[in-house]
C-alpha atoms as a PDB file:
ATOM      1  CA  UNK A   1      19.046  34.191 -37.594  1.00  0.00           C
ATOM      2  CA  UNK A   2      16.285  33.296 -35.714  1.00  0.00           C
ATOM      3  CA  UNK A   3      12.688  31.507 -36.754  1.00  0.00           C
ATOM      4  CA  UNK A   4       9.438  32.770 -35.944  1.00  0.00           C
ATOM      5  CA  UNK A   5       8.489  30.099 -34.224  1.00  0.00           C
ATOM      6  CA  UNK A   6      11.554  30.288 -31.725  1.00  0.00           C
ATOM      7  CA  UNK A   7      11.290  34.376 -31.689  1.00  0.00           C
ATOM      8  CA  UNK A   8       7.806  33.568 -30.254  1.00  0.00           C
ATOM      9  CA  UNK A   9       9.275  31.660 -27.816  1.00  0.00           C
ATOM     10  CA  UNK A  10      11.278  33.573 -26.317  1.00  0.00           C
ATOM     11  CA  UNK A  11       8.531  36.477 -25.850  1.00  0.00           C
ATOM     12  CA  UNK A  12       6.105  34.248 -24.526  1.00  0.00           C
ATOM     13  CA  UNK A  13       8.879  33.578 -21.721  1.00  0.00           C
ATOM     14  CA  UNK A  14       8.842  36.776 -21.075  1.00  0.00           C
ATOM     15  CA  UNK A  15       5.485  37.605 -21.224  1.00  0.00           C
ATOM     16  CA  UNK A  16       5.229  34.701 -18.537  1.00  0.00           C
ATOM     17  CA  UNK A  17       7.505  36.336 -15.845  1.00  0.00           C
ATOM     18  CA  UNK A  18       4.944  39.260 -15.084  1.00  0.00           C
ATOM     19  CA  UNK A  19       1.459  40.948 -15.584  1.00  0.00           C
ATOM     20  CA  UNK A  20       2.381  43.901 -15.474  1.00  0.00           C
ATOM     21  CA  UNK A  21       2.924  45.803 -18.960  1.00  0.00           C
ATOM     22  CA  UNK A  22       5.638  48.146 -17.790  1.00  0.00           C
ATOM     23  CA  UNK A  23       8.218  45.298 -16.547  1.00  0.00           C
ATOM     24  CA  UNK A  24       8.150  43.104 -19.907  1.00  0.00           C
ATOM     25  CA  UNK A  25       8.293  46.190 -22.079  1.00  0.00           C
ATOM     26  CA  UNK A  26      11.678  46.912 -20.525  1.00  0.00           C
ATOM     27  CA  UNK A  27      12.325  43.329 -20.495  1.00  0.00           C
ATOM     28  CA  UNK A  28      11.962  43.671 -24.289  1.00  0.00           C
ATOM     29  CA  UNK A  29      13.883  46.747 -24.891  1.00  0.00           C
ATOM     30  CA  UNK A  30      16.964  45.214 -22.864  1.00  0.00           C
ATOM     31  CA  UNK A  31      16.556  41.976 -24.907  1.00  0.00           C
ATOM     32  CA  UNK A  32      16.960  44.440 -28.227  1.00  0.00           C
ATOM     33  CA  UNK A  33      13.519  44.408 -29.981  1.00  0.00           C
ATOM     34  CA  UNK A  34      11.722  47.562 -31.447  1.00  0.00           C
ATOM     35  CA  UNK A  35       8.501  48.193 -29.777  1.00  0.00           C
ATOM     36  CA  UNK A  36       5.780  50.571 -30.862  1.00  0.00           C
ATOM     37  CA  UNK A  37       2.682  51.257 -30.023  1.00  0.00           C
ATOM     38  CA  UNK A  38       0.190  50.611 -33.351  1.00  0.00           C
ATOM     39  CA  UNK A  39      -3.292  49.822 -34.002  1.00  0.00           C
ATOM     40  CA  UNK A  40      -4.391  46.810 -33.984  1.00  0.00           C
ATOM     41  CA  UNK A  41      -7.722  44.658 -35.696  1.00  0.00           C
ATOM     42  CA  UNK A  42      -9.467  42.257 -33.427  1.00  0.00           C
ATOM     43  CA  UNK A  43      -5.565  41.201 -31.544  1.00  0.00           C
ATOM     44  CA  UNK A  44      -5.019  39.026 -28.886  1.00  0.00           C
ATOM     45  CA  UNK A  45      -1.611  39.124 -26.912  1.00  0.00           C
ATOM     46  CA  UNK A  46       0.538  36.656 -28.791  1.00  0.00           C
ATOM     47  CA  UNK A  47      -1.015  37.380 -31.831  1.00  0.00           C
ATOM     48  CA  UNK A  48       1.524  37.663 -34.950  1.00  0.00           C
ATOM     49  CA  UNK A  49       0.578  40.280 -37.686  1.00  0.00           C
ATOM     50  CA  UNK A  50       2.203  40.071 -41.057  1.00  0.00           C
ATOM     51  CA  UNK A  51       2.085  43.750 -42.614  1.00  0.00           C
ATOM     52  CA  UNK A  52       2.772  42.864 -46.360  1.00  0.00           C
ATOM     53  CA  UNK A  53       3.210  46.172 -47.639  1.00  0.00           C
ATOM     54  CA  UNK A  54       6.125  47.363 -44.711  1.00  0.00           C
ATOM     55  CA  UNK A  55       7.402  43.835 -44.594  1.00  0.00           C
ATOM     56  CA  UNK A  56       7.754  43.424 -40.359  1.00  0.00           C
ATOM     57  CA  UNK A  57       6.028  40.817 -38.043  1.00  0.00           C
ATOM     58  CA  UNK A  58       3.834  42.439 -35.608  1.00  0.00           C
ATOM     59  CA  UNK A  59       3.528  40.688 -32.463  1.00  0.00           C
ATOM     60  CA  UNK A  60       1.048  42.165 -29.874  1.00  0.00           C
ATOM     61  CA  UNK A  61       2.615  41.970 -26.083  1.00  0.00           C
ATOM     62  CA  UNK A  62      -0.340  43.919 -24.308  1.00  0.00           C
ATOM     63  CA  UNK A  63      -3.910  43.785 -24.101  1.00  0.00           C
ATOM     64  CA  UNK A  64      -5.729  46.547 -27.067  1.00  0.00           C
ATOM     65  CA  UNK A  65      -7.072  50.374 -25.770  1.00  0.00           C
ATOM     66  CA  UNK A  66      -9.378  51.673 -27.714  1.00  0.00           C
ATOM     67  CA  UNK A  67      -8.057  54.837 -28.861  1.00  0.00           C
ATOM     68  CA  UNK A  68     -10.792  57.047 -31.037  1.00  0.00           C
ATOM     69  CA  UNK A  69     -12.442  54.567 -33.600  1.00  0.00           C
ATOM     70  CA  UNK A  70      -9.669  52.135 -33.712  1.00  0.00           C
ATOM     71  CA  UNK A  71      -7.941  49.539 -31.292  1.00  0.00           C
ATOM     72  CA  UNK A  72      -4.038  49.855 -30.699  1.00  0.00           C
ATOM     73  CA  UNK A  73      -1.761  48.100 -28.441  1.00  0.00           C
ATOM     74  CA  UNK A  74       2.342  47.656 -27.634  1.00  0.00           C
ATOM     75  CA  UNK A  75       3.324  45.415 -30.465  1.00  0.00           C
ATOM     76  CA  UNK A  76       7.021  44.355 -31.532  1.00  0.00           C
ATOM     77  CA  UNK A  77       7.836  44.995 -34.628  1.00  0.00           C
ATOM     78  CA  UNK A  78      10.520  42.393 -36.349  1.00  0.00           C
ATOM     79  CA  UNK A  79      11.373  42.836 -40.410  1.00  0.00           C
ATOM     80  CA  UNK A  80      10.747  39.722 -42.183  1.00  0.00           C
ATOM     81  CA  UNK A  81      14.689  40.338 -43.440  1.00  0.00           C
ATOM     82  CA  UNK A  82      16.026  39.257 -40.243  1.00  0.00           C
ATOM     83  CA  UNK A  83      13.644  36.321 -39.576  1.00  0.00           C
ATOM     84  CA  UNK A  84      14.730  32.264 -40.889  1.00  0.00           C
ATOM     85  CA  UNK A  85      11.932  31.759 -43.039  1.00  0.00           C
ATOM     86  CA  UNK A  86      10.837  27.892 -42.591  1.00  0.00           C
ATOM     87  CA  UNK A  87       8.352  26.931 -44.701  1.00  0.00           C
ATOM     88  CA  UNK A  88       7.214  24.064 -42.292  1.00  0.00           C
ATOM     89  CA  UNK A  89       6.470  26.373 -39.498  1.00  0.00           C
ATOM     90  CA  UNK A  90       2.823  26.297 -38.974  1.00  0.00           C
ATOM     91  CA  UNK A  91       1.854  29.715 -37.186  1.00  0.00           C
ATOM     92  CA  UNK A  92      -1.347  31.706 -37.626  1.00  0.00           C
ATOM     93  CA  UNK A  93      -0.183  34.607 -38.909  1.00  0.00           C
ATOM     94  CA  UNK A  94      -3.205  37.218 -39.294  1.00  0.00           C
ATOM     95  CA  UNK A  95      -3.005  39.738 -43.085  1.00  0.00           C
ATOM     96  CA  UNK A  96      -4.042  43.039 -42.610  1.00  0.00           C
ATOM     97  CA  UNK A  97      -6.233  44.007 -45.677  1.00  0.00           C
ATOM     98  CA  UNK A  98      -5.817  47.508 -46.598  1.00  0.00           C
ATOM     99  CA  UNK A  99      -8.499  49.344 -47.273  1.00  0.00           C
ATOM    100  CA  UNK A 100      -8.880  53.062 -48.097  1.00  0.00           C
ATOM    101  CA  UNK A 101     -12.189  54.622 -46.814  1.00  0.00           C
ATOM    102  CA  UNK A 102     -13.703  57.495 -49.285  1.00  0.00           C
ATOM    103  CA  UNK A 103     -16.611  59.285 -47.785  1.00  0.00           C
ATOM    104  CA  UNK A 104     -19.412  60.645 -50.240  1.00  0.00           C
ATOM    105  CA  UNK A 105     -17.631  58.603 -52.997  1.00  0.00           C
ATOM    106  CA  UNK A 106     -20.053  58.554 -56.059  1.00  0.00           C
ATOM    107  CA  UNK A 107     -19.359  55.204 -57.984  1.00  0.00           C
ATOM    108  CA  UNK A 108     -19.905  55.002 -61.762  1.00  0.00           C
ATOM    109  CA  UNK A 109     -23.955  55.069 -61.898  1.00  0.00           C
ATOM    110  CA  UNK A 110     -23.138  58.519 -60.018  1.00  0.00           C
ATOM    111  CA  UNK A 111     -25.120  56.838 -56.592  1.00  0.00           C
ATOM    112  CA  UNK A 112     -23.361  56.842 -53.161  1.00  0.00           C
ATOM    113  CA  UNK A 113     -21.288  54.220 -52.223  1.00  0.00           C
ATOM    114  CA  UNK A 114     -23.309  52.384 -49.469  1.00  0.00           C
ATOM    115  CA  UNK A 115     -20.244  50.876 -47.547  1.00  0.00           C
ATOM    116  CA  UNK A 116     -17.951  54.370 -47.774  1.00  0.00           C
ATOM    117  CA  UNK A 117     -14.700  51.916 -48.568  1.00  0.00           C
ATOM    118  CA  UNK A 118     -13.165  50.759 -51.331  1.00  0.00           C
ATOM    119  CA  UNK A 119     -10.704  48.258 -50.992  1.00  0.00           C
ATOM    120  CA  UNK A 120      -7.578  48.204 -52.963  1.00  0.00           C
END
């Protein structure tokens, strides 16, 4: 098993060899990691999203498109199963809250909810 830290590593090396998108993303699926294309909040490439409720890493290998209201990008997608965990590794490692939006929502005084989200 590998650690984050070193399974960062080894994507930024390959994320070094080219700027294209098209040559790492094969680059990636030789080397054996799943890659889909998901949305994204305020990403950089290199950025490492934990996703608490699916348990998998996201790491974001390309630049975000704005796709309708929301951002997405080519991320890799690693379950925290098969990672070392190493609790002296010291990586920023973005949560995703989750929030539910509800549109014309009344709230208990039976008045609009001014925001439209409720988070759970």
């Amino acid at each position: 098993m590998k650690t984050l830290r070193e399974i960062l590593l080894e994507i930024q090396k390959i994320l070094d060899t080219s700027n294209m998108v098209e040559i790492p993303l094969q680059k990636f699926k030789a080397s054996g990691y799943q890659i889909e294309f998901n949305w994204v909040k305020n990403g950089n490439i290199g950025d490492v999203f934990y996703m608490k409720k699916k348990q998998v890493y996201r790491i974001q290998i390309s630049a975000s498109e704005r796709c309708g209201n929301y951002d997405k990008a080519y991320c890799i997608v690693i379950p925290v199963s098969t990672v070392s965990q190493n609790s002296t590794e010291m990586i920023k490692i973005r949560n995703i809250p989750t929030t539910r939006i509800i549109r014309n929502k009344l709230d208990k005084t039976g008045v609009k909810n001014k925001n439209n989200s409720i988070k759970i």
